[in-house]
Protein backbone atom coordinates (compact mmCIF):
# COMPACT_ATOMS: atom_id res chain seq x y z
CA UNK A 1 80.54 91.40 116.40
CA UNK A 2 81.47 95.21 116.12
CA UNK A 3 84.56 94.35 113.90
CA UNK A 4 82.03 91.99 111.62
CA UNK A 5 79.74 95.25 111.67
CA UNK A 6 82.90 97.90 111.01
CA UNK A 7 83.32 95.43 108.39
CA UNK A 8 80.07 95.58 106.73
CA UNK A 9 79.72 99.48 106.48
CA UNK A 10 83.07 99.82 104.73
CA UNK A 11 82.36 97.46 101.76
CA UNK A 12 78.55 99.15 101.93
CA UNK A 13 80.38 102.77 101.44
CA UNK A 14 82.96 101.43 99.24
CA UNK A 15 79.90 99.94 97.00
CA UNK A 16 78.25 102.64 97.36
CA UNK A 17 80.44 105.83 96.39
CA UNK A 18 81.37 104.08 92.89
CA UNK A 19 77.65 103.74 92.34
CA UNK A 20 76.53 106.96 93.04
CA UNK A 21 79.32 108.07 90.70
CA UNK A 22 78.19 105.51 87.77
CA UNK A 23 74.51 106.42 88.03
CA UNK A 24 74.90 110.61 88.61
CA UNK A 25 76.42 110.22 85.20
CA UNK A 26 73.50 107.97 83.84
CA UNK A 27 71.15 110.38 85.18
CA UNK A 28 73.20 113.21 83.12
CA UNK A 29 73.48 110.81 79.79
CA UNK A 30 69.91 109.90 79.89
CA UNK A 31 68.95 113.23 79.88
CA UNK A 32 71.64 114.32 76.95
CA UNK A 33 70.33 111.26 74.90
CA UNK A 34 66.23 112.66 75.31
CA UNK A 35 67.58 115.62 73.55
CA UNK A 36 69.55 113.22 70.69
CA UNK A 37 66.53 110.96 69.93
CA UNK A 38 63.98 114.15 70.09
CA UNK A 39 66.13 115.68 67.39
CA UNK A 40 66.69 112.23 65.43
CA UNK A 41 62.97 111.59 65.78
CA UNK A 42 62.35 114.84 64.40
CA UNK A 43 64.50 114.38 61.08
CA UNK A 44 64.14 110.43 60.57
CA UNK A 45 60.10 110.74 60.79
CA UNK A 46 59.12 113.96 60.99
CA UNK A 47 57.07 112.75 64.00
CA UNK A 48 58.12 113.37 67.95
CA UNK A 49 57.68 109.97 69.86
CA UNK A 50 56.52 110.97 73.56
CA UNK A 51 58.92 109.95 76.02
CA UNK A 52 58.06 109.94 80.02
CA UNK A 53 60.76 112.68 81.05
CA UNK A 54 58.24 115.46 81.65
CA UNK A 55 57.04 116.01 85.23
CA UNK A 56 53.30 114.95 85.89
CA UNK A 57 52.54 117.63 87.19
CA UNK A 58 53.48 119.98 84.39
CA UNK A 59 52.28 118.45 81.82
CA UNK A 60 49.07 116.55 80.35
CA UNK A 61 50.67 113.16 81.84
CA UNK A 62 49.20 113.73 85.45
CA UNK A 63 45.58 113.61 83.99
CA UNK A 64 46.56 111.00 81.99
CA UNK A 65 47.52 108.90 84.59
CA UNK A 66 44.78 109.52 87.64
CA UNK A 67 42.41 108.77 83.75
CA UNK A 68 44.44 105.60 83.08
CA UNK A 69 45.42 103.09 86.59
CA UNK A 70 46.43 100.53 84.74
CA UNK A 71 49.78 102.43 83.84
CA UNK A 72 52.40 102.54 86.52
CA UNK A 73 53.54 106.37 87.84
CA UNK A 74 56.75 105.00 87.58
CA UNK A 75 56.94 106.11 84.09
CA UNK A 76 57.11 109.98 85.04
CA UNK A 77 58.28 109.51 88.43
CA UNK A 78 61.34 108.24 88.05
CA UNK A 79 64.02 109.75 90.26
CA UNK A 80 66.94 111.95 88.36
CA UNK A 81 69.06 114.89 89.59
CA UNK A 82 69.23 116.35 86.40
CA UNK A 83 65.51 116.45 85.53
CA UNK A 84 64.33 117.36 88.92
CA UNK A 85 66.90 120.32 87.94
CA UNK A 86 64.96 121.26 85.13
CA UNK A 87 67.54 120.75 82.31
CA UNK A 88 65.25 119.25 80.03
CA UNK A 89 63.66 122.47 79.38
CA UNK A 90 66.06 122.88 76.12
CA UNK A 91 64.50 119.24 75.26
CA UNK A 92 60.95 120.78 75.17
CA UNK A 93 62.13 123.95 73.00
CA UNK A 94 63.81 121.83 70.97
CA UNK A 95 61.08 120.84 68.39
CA UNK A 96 59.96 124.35 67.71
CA UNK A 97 64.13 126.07 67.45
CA UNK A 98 64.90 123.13 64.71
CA UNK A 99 61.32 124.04 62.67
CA UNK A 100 62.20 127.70 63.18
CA UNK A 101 66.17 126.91 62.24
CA UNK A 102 64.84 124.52 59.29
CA UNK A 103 67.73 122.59 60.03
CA UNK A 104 65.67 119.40 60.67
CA UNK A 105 63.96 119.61 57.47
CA UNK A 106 67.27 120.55 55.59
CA UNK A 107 68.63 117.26 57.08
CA UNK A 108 65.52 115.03 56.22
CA UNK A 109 65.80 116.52 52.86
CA UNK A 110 69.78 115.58 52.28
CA UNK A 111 69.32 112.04 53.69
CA UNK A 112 66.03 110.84 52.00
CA UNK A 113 65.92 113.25 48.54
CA UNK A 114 63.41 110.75 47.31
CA UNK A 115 60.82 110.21 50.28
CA UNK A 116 60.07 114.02 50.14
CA UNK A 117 57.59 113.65 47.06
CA UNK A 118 55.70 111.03 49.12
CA UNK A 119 53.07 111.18 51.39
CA UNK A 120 54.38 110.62 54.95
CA UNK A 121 52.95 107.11 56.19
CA UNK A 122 52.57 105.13 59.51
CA UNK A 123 55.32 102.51 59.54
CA UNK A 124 55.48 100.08 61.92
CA UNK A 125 58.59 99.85 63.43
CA UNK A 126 60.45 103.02 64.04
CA UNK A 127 63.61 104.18 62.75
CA UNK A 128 65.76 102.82 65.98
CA UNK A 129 63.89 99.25 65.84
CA UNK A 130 64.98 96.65 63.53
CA UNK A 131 63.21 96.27 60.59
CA UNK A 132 63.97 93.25 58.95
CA UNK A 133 61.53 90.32 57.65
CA UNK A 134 61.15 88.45 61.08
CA UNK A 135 60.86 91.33 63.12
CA UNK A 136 58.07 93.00 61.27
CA UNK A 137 56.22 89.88 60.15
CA UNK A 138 53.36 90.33 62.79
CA UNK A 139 52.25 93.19 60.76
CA UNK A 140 50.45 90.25 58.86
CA UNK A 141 48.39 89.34 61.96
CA UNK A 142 46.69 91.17 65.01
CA UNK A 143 47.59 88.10 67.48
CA UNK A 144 50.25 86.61 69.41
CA UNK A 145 51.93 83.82 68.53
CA UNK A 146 50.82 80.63 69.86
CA UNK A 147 52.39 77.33 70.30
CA UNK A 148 49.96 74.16 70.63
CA UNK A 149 51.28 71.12 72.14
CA UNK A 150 48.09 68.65 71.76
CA UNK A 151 47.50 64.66 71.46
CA UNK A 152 48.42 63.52 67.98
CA UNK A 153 45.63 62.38 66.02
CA UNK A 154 44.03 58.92 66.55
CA UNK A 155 41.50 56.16 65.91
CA UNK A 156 41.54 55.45 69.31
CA UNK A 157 38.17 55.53 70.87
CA UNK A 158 39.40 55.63 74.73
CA UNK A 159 41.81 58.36 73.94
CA UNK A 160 39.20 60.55 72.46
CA UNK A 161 36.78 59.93 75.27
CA UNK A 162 39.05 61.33 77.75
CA UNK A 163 38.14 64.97 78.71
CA UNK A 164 40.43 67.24 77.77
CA UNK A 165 42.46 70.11 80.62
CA UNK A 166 43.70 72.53 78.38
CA UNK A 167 46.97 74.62 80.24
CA UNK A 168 48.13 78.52 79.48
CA UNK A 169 51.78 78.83 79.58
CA UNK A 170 53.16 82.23 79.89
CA UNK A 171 56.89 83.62 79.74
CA UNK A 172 58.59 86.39 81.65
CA UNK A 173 60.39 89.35 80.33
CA UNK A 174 62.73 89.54 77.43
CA UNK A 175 61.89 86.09 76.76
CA UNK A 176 59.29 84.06 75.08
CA UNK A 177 57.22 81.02 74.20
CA UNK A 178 60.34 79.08 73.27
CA UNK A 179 61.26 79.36 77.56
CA UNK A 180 58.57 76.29 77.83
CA UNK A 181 58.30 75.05 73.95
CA UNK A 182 62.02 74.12 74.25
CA UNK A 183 62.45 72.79 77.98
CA UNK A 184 59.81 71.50 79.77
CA UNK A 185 57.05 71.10 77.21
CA UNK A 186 59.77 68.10 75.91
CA UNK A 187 58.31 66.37 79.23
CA UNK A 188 54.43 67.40 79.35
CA UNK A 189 52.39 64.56 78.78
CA UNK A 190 49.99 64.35 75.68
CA UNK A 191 47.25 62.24 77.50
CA UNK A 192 47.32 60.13 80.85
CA UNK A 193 45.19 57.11 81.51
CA UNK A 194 41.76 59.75 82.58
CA UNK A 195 42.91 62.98 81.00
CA UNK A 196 44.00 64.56 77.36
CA UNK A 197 46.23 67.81 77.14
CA UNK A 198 46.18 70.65 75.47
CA UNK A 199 49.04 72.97 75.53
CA UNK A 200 49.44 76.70 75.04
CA UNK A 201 52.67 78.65 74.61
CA UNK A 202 52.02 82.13 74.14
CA UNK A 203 54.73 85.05 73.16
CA UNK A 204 53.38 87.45 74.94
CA UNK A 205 52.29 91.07 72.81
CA UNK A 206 55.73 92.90 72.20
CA UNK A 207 57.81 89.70 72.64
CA UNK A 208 59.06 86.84 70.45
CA UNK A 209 56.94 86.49 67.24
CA UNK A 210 54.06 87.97 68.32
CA UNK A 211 52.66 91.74 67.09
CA UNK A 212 54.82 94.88 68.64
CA UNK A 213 52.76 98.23 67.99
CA UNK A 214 54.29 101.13 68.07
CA UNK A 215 51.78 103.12 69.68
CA UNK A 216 50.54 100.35 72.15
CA UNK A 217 51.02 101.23 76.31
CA UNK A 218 52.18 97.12 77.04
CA UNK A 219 49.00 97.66 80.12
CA UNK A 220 48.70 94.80 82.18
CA UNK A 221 45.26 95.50 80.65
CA UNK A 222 46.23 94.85 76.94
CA UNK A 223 48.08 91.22 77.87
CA UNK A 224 45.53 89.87 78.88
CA UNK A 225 42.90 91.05 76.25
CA UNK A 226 45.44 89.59 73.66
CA UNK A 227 46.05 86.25 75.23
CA UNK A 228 41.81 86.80 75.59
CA UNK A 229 41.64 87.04 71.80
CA UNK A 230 44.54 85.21 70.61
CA UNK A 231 44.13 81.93 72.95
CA UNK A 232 40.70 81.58 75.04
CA UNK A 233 38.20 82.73 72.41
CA UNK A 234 39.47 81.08 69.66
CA UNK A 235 40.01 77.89 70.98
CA UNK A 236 36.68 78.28 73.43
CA UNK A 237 38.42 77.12 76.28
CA UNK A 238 35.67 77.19 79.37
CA UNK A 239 37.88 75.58 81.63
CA UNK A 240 42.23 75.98 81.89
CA UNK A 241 44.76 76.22 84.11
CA UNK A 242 47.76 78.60 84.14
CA UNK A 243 51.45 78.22 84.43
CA UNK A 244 53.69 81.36 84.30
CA UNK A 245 57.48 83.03 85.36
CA UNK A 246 58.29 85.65 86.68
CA UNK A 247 56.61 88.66 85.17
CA UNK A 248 54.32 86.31 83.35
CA UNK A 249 53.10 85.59 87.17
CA UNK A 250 51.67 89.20 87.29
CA UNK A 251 49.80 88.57 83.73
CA UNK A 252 48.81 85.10 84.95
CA UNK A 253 46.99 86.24 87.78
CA UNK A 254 45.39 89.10 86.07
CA UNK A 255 44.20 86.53 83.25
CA UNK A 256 42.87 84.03 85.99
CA UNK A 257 41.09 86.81 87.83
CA UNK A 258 39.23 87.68 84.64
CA UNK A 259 38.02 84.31 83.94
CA UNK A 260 37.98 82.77 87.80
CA UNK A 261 34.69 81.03 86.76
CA UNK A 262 36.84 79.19 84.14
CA UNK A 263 40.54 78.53 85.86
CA UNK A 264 41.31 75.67 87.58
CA UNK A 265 44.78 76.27 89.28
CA UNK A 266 47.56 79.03 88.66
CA UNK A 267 50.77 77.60 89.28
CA UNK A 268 53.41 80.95 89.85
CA UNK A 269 57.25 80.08 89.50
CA UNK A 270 59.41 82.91 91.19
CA UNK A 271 56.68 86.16 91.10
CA UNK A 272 57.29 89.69 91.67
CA UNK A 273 54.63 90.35 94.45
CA UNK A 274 55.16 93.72 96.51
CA UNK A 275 51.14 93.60 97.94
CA UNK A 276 48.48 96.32 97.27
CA UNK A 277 49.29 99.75 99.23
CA UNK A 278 50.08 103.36 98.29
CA UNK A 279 54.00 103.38 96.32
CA UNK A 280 53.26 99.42 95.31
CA UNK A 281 54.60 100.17 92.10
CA UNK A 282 57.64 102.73 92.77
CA UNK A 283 58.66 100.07 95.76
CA UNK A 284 58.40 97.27 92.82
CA UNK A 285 60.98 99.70 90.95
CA UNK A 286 63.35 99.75 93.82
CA UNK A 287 63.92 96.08 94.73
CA UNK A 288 63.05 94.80 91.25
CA UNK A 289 65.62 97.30 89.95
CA UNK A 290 68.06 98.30 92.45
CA UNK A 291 70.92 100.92 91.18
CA UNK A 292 73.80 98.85 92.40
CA UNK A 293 76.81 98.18 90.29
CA UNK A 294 76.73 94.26 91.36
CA UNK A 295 75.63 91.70 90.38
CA UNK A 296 76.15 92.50 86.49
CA UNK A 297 72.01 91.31 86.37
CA UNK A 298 71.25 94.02 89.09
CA UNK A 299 73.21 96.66 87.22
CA UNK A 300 71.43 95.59 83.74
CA UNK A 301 68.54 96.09 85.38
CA UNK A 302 68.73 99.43 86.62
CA UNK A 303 69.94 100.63 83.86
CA UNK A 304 67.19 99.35 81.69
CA UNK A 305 64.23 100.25 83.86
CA UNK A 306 65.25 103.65 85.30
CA UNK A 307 66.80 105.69 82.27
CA UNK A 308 64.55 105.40 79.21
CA UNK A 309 66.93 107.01 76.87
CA UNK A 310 69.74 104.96 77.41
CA UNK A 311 67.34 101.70 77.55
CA UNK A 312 66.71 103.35 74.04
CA UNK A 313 69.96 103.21 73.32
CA UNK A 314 70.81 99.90 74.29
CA UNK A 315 67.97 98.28 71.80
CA UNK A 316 69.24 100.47 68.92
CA UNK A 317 72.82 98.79 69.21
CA UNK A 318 71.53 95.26 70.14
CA UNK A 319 68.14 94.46 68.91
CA UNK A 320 68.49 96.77 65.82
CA UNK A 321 71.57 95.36 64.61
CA UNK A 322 70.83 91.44 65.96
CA UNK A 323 72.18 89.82 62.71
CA UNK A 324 75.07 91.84 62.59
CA UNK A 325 75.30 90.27 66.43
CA UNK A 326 74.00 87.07 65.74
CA UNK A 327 76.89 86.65 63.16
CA UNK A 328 80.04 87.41 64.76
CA UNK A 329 78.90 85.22 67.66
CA UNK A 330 78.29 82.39 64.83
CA UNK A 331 81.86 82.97 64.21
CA UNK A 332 83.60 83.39 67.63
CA UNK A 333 81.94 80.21 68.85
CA UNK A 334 82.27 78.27 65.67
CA UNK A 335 78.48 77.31 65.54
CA UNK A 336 76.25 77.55 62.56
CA UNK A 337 72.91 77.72 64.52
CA UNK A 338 73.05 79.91 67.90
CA UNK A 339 70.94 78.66 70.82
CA UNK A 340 67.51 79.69 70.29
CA UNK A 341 67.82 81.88 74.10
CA UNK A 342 70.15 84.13 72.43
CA UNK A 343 67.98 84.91 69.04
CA UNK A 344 65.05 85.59 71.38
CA UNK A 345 66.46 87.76 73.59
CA UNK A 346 66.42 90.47 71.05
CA UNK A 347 62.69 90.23 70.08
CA UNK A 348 61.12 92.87 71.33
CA UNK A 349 61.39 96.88 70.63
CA UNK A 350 62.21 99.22 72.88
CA UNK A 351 58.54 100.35 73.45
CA UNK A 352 57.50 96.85 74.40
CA UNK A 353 60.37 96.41 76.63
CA UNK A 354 60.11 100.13 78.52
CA UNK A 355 56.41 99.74 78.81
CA UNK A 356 56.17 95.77 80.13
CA UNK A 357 59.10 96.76 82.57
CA UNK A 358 57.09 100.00 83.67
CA UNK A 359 53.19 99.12 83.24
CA UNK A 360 53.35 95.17 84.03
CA UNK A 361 56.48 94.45 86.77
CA UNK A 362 55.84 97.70 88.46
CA UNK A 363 52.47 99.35 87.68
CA UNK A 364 50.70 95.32 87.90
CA UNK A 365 52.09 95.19 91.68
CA UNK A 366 48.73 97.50 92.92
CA UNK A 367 46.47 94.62 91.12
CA UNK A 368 47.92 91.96 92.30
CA UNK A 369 45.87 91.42 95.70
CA UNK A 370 42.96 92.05 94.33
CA UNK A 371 43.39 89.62 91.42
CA UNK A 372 44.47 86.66 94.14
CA UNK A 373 41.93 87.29 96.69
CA UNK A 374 39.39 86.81 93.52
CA UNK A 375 41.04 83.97 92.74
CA UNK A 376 40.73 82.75 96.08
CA UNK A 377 37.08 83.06 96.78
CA UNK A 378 36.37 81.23 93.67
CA UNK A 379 38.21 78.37 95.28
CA UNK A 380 41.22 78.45 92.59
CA UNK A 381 44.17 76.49 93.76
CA UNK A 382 47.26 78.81 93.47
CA UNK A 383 51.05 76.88 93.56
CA UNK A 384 54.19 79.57 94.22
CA UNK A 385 57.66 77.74 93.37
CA UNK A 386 61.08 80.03 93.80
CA UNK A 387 64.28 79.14 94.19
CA UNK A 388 66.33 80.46 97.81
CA UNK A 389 69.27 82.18 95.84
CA UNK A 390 66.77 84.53 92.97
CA UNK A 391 69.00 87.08 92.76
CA UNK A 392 66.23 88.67 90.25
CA UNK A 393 62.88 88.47 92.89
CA UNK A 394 63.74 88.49 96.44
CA UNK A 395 62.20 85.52 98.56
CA UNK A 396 60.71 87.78 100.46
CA UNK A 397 57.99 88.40 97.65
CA UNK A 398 57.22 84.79 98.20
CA UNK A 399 56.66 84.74 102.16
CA UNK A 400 54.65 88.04 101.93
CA UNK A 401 52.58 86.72 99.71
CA UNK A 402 52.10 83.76 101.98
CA UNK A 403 51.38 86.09 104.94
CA UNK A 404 48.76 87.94 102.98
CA UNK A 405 47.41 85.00 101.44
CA UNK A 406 47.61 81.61 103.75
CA UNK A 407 45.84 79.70 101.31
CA UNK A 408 48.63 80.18 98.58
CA UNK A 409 50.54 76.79 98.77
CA UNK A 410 54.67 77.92 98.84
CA UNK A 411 57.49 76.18 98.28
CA UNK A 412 61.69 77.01 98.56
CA UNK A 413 63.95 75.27 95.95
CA UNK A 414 67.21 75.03 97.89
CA UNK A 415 70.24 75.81 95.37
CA UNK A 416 68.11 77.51 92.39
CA UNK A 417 68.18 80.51 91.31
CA UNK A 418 65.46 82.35 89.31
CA UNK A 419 66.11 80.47 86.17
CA UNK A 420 67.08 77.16 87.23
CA UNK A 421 64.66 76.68 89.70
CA UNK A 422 62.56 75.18 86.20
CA UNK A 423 65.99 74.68 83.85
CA UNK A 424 67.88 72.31 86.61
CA UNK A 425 64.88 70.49 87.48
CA UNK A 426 62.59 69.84 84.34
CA UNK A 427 61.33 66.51 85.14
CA UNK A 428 60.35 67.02 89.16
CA UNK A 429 58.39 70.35 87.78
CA UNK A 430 56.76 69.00 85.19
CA UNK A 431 55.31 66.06 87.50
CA UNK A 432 54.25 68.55 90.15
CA UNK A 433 52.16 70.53 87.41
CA UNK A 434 50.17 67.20 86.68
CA UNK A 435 49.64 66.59 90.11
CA UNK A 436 48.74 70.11 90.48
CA UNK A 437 45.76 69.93 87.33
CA UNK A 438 44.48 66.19 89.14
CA UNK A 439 44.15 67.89 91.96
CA UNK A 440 42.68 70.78 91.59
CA UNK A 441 38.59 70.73 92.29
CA UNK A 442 36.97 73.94 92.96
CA UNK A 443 35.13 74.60 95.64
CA UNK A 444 31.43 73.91 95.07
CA UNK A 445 29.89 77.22 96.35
């Protein structure tokens, strides 16, 4: 047993000392890199994008936040060495040295000679996003993008007698609509002998086709007022029920809450749930985003959600370039149509991304109890599904909601993981879902 432990704290120090090393240096990059995209900003738009490096309590963003609790504190709270330090003073001086130094307008002047006649304008993407056709189409529309799965057209008198249960599907991060238009909506049934479906597949806003604003916050607050306006009032749907993965879970329940007079079940596959108490969010931050160099998921992670500059970084090369991308892996694998998972992974901006990691996964944990206990006392019947090896959620997110919440029905896939608990298993989870919507009756109050 002692040997076993002995064992255990050397690979934990041995893991550890390389990522301490790997992340000091993040935390000294990120902080070079807010000083890079200040001064690019600066030239390329004549316009400084606010970033969340400035201490709260220095600056206008502790007001701003005690004003706003439906953004997470883990966008200026954020632990690094070098900012804690103070060496982003130089950042802060930096607007007002360049205007004094002219060198930014001198620059701006050399690169685009004949945008200086013009009057500056609000573009919608920004100079690090990509702005080809598809990614700036939703400028022609102030929805998401919805998919609708529904029964085909018919003379058929029984079939249009049937009542109609209309279902909300909703993806999880850096993906989008096509997670359920492309797997398990290939097994949904249309109509059954007593009931007609209705099917909704929404990219959430900031993801897959639907609109990414520049100066939008990604609030827990603003998902669900666009799924409000893009999906319930449109289609006047009085009663639904709601299927959603991973951080879709946290906009699910949110959406539910809202209308809990309306929802018949919400049926939660692998949720981040880290209960309602003081550091809900920061605590969200930790497990959700552990700095660890292993797994290659955990160490994608961290790097994504703790250092916003380098997260910055990362879209410019990927998601700004995507057809550059998109073509050499067309001709490394020999394929002339990639997988549609690949084309939608790079949908989204950088501000969509940042702010849905920050404001939704972490900031939406302090909602979350209050959203399911509503949920519960209007006698919605709430399904939780994860698989025992998520390397992305812990299981213990599961079982503590369970503990909190004894009428939440749980189940453990054995031998899924976060994705596969749906992927390997299509069939068996689209079944339970309809035996989920016949089932669930409210509770006549």
């Amino acid at each position: 047993m002692m040997a076993s432990t002995f064992q255990e704290n050397c690979i934990s120090v041995i893991n550890g000392a390389p990522s301490w090393a790997v992340f000091f240096l993040f935390d000294l990059l990120d902080n070079f890199l807010c000083i890079v995209f200040r001064f690019l900003d600066q030239v390329m738009e004549e316009k400084l994008e606010s970033c969340q490096c400035n201490n709260p309590q220095e600056t206008s963003g502790y007001e701003f936040l005690s004003d706003h609790q439906h953004l997470s504190e883990t966008l200026y709270r954020r632990r690094n060495i070098f900012r804690q330090a103070g060496f982003l003073r130089f950042a802060r001086k930096l607007p007002e040295i360049t205007k004094k130094i002219g060198i930014a307008t001198f620059l701006r002047n050399f690169l685009f000679p004949d945008k200086m006649e013009k009057v500056p304008r609000e573009v919608a993407n920004r100079w690090s996003d990509c702005g080809c056709k598809n990614c700036v189409s939703w400028t022609n529309d102030d929805k998401l993008n919805v998919i609708v799965k529904q029964p085909s057209v018919s003379s058929d008198l029984s079939m249009s007698n049937k009542p109609v249960k209309n279902v909300i599907f909703i993806h999880g991060f850096l993906a989008s609509s096509s997670y359920w238009t492309n797997t398990v909506f290939n097994y949904l049934p249309e109509t059954t002998e007593k009931t007609n479906y209705r099917f909704f597949a929404v990219d959430l806003l900031g993801f897959g086709d639907s609109p990414k604003p520049r100066d939008c916050r990604y609030s827990l607050q603003e998902h669900v007022e666009m799924i409000e306006k893009s999906v319930i009032l449109p289609n006047n749907l009085t009663s639904f029920h709601v299927v959603a993965h991973s951080m879709g879970c946290i906009v699910a329940v949110a959406l539910a809450a809202k209308f809990s007079g309306s929802v018949k079940s919400v049926a939660l596959v692998a949720p981040p749930y880290f209960g309602d108490k003081e550091g809900a969010s920061c605590e969200a931050l930790d497990v959700i985003a552990e700095k660890k160099l292993w797994p290659p998921t955990s160490f994608f992670s961290a790097m994504m959600a703790w250092y916003e500059h380098i997260a910055r970084g990362v879209c410019f090369v990927v998601c700004r370039h995507h057809r550059t991308w998109e073509k050499i892996i067309k001709i490394i694998t020999w394929r002339s149509k990639l997988p549609i998972a690949i084309t939608e992974l790079t949908k989204h901006t950088h501000q969509s991304s940042w702010h849905s990691m920050h404001n939704v996964l972490c900031g939406g944990a302090k909602f979350t109890d209050k959203h399911l206990e509503t949920l519960i006392n209007s006698g919605v019947k709430i399904s939780v599904l994860q698989g025992d090896k998520d390397a992305v959620v812990p299981v213990d997110c599961l079982w503590n909601m369970k503990a909190k919440f004894p009428a939440v029905e749980v189940e453990v896939i054995a031998g899924t993981d976060h994705s596969s608990v749906i992927m390997s298993r299509r069939e068996v989870f689209v079944a339970n879902l309809v035996k989920l919507w016949a089932s669930s009756v409210k509770k006549q109050n």
